[in-house]
N, C-alpha and C. Protein backbone atom coordinates (compact mmCIF):
# COMPACT_ATOMS: atom_id res chain seq x y z
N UNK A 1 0.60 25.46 3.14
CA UNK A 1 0.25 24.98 4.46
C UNK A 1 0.83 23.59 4.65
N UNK A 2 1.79 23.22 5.71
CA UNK A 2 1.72 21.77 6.24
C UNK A 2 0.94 21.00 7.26
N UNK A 3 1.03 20.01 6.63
CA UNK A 3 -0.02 19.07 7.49
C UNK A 3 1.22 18.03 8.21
N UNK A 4 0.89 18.34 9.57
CA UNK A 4 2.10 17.39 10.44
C UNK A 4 1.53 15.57 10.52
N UNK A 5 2.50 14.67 10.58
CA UNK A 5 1.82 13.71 11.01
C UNK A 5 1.25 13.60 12.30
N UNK A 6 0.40 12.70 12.49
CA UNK A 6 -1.03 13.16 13.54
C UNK A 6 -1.96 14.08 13.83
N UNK A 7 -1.87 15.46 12.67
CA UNK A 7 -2.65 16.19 12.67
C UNK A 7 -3.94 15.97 12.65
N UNK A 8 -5.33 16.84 13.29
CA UNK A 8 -6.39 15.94 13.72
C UNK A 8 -6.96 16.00 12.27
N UNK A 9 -6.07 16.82 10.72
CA UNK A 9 -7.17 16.50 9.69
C UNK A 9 -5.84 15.85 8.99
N UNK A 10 -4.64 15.20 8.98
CA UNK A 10 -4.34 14.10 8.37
C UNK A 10 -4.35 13.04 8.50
N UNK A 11 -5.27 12.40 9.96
CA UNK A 11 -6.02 11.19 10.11
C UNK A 11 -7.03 11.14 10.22
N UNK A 12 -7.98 11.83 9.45
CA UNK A 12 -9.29 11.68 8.78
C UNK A 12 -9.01 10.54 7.50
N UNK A 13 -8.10 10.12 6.87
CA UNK A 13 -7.51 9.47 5.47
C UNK A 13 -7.85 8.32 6.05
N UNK A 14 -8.46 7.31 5.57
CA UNK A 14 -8.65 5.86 5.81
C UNK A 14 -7.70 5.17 4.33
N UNK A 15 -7.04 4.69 4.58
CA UNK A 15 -5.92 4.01 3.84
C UNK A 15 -5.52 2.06 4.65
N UNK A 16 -5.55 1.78 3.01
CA UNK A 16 -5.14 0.40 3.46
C UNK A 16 -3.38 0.03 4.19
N UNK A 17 -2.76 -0.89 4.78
CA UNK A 17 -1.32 -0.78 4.86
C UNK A 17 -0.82 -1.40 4.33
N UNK A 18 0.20 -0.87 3.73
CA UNK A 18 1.04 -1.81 2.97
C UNK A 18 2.34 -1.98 3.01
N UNK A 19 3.13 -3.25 3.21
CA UNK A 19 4.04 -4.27 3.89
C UNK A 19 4.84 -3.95 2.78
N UNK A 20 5.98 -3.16 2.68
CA UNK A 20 6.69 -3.10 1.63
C UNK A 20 8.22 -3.75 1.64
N UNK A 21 8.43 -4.77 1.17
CA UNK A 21 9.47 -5.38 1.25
C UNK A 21 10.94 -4.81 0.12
N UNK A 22 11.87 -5.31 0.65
CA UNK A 22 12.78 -4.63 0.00
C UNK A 22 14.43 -5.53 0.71
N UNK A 23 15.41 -5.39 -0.65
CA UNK A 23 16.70 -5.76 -0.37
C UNK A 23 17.66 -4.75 -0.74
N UNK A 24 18.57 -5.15 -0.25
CA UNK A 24 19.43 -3.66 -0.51
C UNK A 24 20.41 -3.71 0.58
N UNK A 25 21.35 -2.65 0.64
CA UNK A 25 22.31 -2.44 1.50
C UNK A 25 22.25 -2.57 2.74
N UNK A 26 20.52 -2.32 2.91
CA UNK A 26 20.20 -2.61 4.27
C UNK A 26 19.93 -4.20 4.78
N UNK A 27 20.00 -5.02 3.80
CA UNK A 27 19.48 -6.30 3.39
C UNK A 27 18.28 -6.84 3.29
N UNK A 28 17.83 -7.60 3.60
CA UNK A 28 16.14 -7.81 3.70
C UNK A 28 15.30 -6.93 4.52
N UNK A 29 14.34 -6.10 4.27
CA UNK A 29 13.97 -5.10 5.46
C UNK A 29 12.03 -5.39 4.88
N UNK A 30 11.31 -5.12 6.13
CA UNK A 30 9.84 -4.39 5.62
C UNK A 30 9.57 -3.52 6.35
N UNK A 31 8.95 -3.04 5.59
CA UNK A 31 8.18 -1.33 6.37
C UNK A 31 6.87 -1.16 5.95
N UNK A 32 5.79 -0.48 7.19
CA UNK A 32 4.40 -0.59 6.87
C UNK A 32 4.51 0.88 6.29
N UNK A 33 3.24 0.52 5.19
CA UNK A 33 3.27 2.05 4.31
C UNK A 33 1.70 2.63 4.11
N UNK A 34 1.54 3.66 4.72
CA UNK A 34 0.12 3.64 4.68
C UNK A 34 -0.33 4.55 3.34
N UNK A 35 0.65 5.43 2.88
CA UNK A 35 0.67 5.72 1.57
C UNK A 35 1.17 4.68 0.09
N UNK A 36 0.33 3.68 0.04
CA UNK A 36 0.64 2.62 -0.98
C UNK A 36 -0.54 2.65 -1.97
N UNK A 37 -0.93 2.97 -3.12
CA UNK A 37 -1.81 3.18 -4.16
C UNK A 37 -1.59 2.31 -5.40
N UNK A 38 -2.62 1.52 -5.73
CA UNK A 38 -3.04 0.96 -7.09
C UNK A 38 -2.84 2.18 -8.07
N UNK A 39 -2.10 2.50 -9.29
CA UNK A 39 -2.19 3.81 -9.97
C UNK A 39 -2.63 3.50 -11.24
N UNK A 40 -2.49 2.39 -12.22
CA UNK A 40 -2.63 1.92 -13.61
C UNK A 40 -2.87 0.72 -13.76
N UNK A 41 -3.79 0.76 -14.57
CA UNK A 41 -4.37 -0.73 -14.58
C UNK A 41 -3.27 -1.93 -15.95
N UNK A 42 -3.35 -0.65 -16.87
CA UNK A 42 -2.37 -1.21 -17.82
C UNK A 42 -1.38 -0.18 -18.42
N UNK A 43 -0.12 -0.66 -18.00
CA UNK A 43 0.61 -1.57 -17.26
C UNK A 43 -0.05 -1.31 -16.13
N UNK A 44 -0.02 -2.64 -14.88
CA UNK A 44 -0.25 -2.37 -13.45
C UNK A 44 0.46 -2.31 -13.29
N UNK A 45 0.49 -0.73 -12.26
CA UNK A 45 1.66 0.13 -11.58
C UNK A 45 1.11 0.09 -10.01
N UNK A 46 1.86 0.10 -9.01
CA UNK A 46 1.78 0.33 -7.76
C UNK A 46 2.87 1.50 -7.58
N UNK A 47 2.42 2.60 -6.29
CA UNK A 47 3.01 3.47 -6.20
C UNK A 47 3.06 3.63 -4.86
N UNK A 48 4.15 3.47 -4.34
CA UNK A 48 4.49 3.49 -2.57
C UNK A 48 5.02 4.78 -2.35
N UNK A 49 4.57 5.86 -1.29
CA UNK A 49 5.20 6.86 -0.98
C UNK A 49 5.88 6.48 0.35
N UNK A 50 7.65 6.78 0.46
CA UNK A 50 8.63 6.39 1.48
C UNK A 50 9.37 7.46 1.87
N UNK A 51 9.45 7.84 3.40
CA UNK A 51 10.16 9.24 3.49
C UNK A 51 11.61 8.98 3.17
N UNK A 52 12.65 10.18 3.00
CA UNK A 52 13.42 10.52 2.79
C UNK A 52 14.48 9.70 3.75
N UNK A 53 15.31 9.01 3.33
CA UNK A 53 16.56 8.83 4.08
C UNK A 53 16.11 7.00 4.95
N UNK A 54 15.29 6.67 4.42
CA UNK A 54 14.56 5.25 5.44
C UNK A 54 15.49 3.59 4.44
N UNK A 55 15.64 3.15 5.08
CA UNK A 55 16.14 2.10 5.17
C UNK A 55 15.62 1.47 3.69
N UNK A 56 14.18 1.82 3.32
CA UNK A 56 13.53 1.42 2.01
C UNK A 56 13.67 1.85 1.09
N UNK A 57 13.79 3.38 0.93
CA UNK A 57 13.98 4.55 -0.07
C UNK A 57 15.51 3.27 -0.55
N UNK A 58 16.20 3.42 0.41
CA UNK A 58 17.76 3.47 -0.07
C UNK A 58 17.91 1.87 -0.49
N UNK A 59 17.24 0.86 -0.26
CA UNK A 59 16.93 -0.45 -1.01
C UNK A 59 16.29 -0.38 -2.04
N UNK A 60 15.58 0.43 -2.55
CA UNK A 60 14.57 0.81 -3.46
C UNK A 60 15.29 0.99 -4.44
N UNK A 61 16.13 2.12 -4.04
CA UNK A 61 16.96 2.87 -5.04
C UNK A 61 18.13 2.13 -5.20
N UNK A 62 18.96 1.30 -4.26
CA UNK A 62 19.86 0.55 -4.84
C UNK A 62 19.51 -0.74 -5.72
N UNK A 63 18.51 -1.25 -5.60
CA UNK A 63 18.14 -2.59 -6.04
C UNK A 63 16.77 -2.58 -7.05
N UNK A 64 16.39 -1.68 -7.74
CA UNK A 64 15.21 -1.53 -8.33
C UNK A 64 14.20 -2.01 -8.43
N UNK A 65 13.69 -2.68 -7.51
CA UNK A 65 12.63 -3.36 -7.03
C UNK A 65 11.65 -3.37 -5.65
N UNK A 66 10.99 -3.79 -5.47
CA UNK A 66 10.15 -3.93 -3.99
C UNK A 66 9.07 -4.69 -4.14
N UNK A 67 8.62 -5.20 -2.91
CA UNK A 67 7.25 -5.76 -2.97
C UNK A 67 6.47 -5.10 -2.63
N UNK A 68 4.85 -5.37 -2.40
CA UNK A 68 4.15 -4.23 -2.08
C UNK A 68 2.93 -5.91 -1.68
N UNK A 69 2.75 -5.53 -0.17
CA UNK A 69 2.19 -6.71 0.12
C UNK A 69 1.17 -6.09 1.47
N UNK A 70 -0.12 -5.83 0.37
CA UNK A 70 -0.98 -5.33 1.14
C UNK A 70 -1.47 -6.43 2.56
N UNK A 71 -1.32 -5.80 3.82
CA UNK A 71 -1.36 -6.63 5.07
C UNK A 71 -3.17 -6.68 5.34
N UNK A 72 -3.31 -7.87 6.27
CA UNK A 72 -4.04 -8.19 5.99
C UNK A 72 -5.15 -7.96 7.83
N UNK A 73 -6.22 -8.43 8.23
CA UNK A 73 -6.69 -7.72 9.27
C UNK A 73 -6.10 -8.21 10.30
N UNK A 74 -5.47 -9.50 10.53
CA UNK A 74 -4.89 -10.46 11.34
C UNK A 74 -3.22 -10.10 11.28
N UNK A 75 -3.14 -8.69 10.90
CA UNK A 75 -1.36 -8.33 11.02
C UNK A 75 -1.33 -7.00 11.44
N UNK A 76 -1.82 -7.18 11.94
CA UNK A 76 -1.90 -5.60 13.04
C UNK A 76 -0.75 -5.79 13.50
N UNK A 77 -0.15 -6.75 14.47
CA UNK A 77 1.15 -6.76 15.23
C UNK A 77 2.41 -6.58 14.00
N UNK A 78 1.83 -7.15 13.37
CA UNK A 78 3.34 -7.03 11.93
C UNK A 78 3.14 -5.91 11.43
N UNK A 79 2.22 -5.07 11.15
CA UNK A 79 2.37 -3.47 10.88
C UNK A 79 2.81 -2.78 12.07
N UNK A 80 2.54 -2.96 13.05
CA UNK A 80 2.92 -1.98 14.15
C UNK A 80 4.61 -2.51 14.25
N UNK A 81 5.32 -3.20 14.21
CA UNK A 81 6.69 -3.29 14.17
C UNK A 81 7.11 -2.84 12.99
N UNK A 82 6.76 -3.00 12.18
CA UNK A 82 7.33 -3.55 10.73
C UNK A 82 7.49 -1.51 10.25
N UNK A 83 6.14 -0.82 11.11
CA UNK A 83 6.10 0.77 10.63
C UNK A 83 7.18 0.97 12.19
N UNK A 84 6.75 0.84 13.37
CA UNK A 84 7.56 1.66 14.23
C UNK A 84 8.77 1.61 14.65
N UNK A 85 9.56 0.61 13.61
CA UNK A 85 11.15 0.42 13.75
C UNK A 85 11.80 0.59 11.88
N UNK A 86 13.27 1.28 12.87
CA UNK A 86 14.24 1.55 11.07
C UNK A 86 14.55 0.42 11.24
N UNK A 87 14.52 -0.12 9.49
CA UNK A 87 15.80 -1.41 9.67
C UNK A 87 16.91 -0.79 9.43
N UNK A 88 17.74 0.16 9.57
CA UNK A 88 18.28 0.74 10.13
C UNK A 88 19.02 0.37 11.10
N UNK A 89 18.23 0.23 12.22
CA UNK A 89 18.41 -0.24 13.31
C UNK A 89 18.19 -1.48 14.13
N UNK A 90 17.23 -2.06 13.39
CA UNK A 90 16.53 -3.44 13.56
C UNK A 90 16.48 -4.28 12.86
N UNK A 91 16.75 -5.65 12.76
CA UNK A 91 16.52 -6.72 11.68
C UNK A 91 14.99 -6.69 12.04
N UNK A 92 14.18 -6.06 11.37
CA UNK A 92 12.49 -6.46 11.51
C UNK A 92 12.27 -7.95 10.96
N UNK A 93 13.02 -8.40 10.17
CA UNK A 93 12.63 -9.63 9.40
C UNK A 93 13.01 -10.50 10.26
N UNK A 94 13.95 -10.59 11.12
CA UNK A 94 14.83 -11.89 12.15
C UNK A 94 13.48 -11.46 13.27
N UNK A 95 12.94 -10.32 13.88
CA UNK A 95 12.31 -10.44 15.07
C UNK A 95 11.09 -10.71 14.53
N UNK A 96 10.35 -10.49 13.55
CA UNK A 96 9.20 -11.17 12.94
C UNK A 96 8.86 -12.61 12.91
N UNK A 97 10.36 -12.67 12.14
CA UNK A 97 10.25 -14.91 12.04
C UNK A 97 10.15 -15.34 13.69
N UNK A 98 10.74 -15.01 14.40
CA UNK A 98 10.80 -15.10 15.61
C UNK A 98 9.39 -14.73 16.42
N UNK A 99 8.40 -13.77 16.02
CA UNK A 99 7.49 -13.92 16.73
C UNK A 99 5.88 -14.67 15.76
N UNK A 100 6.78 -15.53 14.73
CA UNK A 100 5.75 -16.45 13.94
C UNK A 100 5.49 -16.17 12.66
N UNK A 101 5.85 -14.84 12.72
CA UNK A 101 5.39 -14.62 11.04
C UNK A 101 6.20 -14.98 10.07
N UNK A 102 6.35 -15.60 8.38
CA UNK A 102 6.44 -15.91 7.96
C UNK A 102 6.31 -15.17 6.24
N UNK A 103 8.00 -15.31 5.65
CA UNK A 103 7.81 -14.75 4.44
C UNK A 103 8.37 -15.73 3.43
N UNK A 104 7.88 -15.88 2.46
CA UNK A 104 8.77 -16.15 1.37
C UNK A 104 9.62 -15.57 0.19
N UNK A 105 10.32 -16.00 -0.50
CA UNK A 105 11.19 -15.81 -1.31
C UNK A 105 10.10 -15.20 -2.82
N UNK A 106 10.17 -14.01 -3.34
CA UNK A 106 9.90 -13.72 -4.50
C UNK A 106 9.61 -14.23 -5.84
N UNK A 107 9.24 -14.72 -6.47
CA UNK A 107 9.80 -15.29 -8.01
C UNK A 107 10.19 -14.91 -8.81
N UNK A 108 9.86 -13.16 -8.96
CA UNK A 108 10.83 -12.56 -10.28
C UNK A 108 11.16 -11.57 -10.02
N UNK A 109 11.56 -11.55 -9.04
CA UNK A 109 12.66 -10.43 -8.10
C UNK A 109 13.30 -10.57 -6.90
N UNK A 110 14.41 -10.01 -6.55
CA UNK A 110 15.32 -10.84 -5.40
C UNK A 110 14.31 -9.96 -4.21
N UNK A 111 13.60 -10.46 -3.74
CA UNK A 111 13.32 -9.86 -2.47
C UNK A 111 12.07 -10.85 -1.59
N UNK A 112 12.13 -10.64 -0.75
CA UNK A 112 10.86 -11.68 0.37
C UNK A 112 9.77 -10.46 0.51
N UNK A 113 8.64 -11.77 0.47
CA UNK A 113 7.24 -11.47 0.26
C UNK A 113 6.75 -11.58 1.68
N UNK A 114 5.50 -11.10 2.07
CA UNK A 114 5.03 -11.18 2.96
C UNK A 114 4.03 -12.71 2.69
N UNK A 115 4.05 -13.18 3.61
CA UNK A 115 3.09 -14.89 3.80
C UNK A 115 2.01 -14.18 4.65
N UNK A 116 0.53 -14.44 4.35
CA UNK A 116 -0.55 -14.27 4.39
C UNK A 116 -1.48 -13.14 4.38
N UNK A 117 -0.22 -12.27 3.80
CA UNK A 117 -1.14 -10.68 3.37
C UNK A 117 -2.38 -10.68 2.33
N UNK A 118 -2.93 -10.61 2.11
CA UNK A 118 -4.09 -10.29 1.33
C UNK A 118 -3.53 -10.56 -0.51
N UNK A 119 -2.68 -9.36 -0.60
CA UNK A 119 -2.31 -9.37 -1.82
C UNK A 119 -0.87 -9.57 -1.64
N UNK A 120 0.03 -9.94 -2.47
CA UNK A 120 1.31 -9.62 -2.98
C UNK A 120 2.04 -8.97 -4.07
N UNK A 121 2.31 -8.25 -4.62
CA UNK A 121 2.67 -7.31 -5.70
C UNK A 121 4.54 -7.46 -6.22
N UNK A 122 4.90 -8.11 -7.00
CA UNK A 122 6.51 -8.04 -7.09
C UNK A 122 6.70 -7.30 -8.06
N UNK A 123 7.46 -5.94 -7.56
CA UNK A 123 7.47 -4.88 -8.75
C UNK A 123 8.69 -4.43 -9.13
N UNK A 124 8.98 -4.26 -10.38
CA UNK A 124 10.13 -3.52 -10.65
C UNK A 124 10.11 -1.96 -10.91
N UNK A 125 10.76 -1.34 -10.41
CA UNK A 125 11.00 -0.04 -10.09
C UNK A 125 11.03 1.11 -11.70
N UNK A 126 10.11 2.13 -11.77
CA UNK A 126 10.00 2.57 -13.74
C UNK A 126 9.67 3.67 -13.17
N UNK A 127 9.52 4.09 -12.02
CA UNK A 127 9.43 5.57 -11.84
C UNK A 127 9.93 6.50 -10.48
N UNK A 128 10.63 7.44 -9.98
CA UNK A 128 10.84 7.64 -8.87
C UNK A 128 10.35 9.29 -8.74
N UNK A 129 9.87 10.29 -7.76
CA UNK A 129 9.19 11.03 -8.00
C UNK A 129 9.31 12.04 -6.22
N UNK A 130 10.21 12.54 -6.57
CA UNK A 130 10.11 13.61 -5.19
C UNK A 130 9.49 14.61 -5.25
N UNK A 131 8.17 14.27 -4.07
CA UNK A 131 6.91 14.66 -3.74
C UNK A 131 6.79 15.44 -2.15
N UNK A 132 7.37 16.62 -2.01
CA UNK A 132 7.42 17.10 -0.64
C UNK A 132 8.83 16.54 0.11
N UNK A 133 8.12 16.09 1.02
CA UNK A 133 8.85 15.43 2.00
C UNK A 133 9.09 13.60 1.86
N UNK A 134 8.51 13.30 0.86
CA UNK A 134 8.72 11.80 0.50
C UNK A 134 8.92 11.44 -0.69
N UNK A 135 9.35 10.15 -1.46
CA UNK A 135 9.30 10.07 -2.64
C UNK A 135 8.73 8.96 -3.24
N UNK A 136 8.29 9.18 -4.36
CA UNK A 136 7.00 8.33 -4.59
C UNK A 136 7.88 7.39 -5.52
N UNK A 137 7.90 5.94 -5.19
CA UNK A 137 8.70 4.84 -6.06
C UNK A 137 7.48 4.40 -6.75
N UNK A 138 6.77 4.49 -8.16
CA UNK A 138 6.20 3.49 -9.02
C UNK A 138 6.69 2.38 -9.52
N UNK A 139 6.18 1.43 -9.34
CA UNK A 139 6.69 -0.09 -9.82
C UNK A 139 5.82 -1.01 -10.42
N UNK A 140 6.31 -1.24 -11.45
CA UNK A 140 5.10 -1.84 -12.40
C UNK A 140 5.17 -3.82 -12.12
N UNK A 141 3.81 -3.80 -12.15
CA UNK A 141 4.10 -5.45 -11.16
C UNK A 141 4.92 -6.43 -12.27
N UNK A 142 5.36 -7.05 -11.46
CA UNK A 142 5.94 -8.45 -12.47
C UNK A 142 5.19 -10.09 -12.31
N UNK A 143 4.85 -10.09 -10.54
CA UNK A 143 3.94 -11.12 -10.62
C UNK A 143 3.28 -11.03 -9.31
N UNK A 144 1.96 -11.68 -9.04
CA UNK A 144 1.18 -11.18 -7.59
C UNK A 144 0.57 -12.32 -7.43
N UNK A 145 0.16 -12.08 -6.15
CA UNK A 145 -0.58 -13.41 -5.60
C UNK A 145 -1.93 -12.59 -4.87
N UNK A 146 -2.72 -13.56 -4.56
CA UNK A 146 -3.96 -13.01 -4.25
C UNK A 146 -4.49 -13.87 -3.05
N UNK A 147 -4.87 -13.74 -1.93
CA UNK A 147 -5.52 -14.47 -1.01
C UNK A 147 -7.02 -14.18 -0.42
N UNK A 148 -7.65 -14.98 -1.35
CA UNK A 148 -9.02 -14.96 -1.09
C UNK A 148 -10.11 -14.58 0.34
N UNK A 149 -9.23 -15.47 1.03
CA UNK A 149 -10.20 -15.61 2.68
C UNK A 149 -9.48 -14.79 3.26
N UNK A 150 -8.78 -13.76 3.23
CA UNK A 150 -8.49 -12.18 3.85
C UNK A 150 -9.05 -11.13 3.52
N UNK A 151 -9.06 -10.48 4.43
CA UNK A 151 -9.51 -9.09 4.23
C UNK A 151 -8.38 -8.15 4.93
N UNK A 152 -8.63 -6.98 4.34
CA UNK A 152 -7.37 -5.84 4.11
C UNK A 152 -7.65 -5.50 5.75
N UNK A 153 -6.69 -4.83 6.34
CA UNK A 153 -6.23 -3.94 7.52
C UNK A 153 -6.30 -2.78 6.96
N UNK A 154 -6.83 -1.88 7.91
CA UNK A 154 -7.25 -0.80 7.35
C UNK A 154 -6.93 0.05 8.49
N UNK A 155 -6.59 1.51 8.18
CA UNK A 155 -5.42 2.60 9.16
C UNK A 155 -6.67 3.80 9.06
N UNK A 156 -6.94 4.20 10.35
CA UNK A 156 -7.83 5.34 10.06
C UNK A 156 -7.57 5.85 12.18
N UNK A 157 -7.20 7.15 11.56
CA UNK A 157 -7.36 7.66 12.80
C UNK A 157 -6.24 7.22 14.14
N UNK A 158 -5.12 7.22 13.77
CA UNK A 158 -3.94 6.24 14.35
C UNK A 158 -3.99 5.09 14.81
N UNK A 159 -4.90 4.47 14.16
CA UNK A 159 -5.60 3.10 14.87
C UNK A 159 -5.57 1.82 13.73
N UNK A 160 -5.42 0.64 13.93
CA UNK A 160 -6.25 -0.43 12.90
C UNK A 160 -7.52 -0.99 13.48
N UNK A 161 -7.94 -0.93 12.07
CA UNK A 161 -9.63 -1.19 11.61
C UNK A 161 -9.48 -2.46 11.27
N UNK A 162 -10.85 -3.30 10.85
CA UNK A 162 -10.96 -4.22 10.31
C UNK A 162 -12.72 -4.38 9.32
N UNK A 163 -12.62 -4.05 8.12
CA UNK A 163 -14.10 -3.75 7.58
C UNK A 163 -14.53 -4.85 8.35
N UNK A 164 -16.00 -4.27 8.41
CA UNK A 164 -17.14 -4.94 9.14
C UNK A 164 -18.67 -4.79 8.37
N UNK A 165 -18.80 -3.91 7.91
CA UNK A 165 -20.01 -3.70 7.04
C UNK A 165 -20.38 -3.48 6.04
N UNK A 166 -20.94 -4.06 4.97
CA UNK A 166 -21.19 -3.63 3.42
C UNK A 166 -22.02 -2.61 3.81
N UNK A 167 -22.08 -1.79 2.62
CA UNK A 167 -22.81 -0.67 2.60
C UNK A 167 -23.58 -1.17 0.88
N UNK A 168 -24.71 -1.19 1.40
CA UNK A 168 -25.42 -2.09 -0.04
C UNK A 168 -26.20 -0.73 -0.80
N UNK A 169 -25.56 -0.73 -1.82
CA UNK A 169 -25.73 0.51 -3.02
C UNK A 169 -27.24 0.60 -3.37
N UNK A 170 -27.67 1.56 -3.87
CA UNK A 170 -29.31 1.86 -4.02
C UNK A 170 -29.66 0.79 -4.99
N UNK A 171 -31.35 0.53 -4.53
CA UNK A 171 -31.69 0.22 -5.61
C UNK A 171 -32.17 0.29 -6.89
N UNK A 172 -32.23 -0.60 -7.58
CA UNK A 172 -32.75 -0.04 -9.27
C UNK A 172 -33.78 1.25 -9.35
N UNK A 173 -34.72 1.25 -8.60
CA UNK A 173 -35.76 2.47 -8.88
C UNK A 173 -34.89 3.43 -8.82
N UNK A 174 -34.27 3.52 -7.06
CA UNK A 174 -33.31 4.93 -6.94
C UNK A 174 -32.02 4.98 -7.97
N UNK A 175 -31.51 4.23 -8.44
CA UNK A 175 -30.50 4.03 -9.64
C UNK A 175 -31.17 4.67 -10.97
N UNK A 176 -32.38 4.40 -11.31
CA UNK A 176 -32.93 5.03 -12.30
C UNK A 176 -33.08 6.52 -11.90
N UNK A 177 -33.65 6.71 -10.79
CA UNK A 177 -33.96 7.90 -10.38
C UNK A 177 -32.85 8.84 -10.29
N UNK A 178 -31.40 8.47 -10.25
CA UNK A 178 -30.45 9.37 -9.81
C UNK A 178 -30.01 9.87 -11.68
N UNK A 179 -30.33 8.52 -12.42
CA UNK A 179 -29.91 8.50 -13.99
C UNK A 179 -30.52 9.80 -14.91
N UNK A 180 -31.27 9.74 -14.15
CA UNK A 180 -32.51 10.54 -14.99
C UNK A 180 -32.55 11.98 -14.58
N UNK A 181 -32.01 12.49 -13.06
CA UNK A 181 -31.97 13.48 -12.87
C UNK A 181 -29.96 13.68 -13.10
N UNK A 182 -28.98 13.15 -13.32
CA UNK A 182 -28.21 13.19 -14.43
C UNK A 182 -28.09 13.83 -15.75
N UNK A 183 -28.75 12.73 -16.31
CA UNK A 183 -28.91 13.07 -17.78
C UNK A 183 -29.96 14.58 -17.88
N UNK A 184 -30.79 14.80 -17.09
CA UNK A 184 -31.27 16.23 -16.89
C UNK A 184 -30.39 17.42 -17.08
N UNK A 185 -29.32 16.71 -16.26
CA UNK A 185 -28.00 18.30 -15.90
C UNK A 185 -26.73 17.90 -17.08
N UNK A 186 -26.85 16.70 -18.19
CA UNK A 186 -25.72 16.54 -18.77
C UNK A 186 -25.47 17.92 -19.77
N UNK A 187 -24.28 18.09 -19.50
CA UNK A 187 -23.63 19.26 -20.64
C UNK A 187 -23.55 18.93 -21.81
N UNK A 188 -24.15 19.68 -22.75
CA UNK A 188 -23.93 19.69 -24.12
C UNK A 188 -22.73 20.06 -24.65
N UNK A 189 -22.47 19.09 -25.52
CA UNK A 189 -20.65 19.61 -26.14
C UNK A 189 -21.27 20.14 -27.38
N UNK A 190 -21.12 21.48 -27.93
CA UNK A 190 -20.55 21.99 -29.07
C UNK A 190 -19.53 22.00 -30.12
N UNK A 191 -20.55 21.37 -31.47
CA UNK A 191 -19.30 21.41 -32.31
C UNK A 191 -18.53 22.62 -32.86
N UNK A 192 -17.11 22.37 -32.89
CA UNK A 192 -17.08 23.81 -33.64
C UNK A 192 -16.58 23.69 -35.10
């Protein structure tokens, strides 16, 4: 079975976006990626899924590297360009600086970072993986930055979100209570 994009059950997925930078033939380019996943803690691996034939795939693959620069709730306008144009066709990075936003230069990889995304990720490229209709680049980080007083942009339903509510986890009684009817149903392993 395929699932088309905008189908009313493949935007049920609440996914963070992620600002994937890249150099290459196309030269400096970013593209919003709403398929971008944390995969390994050690090594930390990031894993961006990029369709076939996009301006990124083919920087990706020429230059073995990318950033992965999770955007942040205050870049809604920089995901909505940054996803609804090829660089290809567009310097996204020249009309970006131009409408304020701001990247810097990498440290241990040739490519520009996104300035005030949440996270930053500089990865070198250790796995490539054709998955359907897209291909999944793993890149194991080399160095990241972290920005405290942001919070992630969040894609649900062709729309951006912005969290708004903790959801505060049970308490200790009900924590015991869920433990106990657990360990009730735990499976016994047999030796053999």
């Amino acid at each position: 079975m395929d699932l088309s994009w905008g189908d009313e059950k493949t935007i049920q997925f609440v996914t963070n976006v992620g600002l994937i930078t890249s150099s290459g033939p196309h030269g400096d380019n970013v593209m919003a990626a709403e398929w971008t996943h944390h995969v390994s803690y050690s090594p930390g691996l990031i894993a961006v899924c990029v369709g076939f034939g996009k301006a990124t795939a083919e920087n990706i693959e020429s230059a073995g590297f990318f950033g992965v620069n999770i955007a942040a709730a205050d870049q809604n306008v920089f995901a909505s360009i940054a996803g609804g144009n090829s660089g290809k066709d567009v310097d996204k990075i020249a009309a970006l600086k131009e409408l304020g936003y701001k990247f810097y230069r990498a440290k241990k990889i040739n490519t520009l970072m996104v300035d005030g995304a949440v996270l930053n990720f500089e990865c070198k490229l250790v796995n490539k993986i054709v998955l359907g209709d897209h291909i999944m680049f793993v890149g194991e980080i080399q160095d990241s930055a972290f920005n405290p007083d942001k919070k992630p942009l969040v894609y649900h339903g062709l729309k951006f979100w912005k969290l708004s509510e903790n959801l505060q986890k049970p308490d200790e009684k009900e924590l015991e209570r869920i433990k106990n009817i657990v360990e009730k149903h735990r499976k016994v392993k047999h030796e053999l």
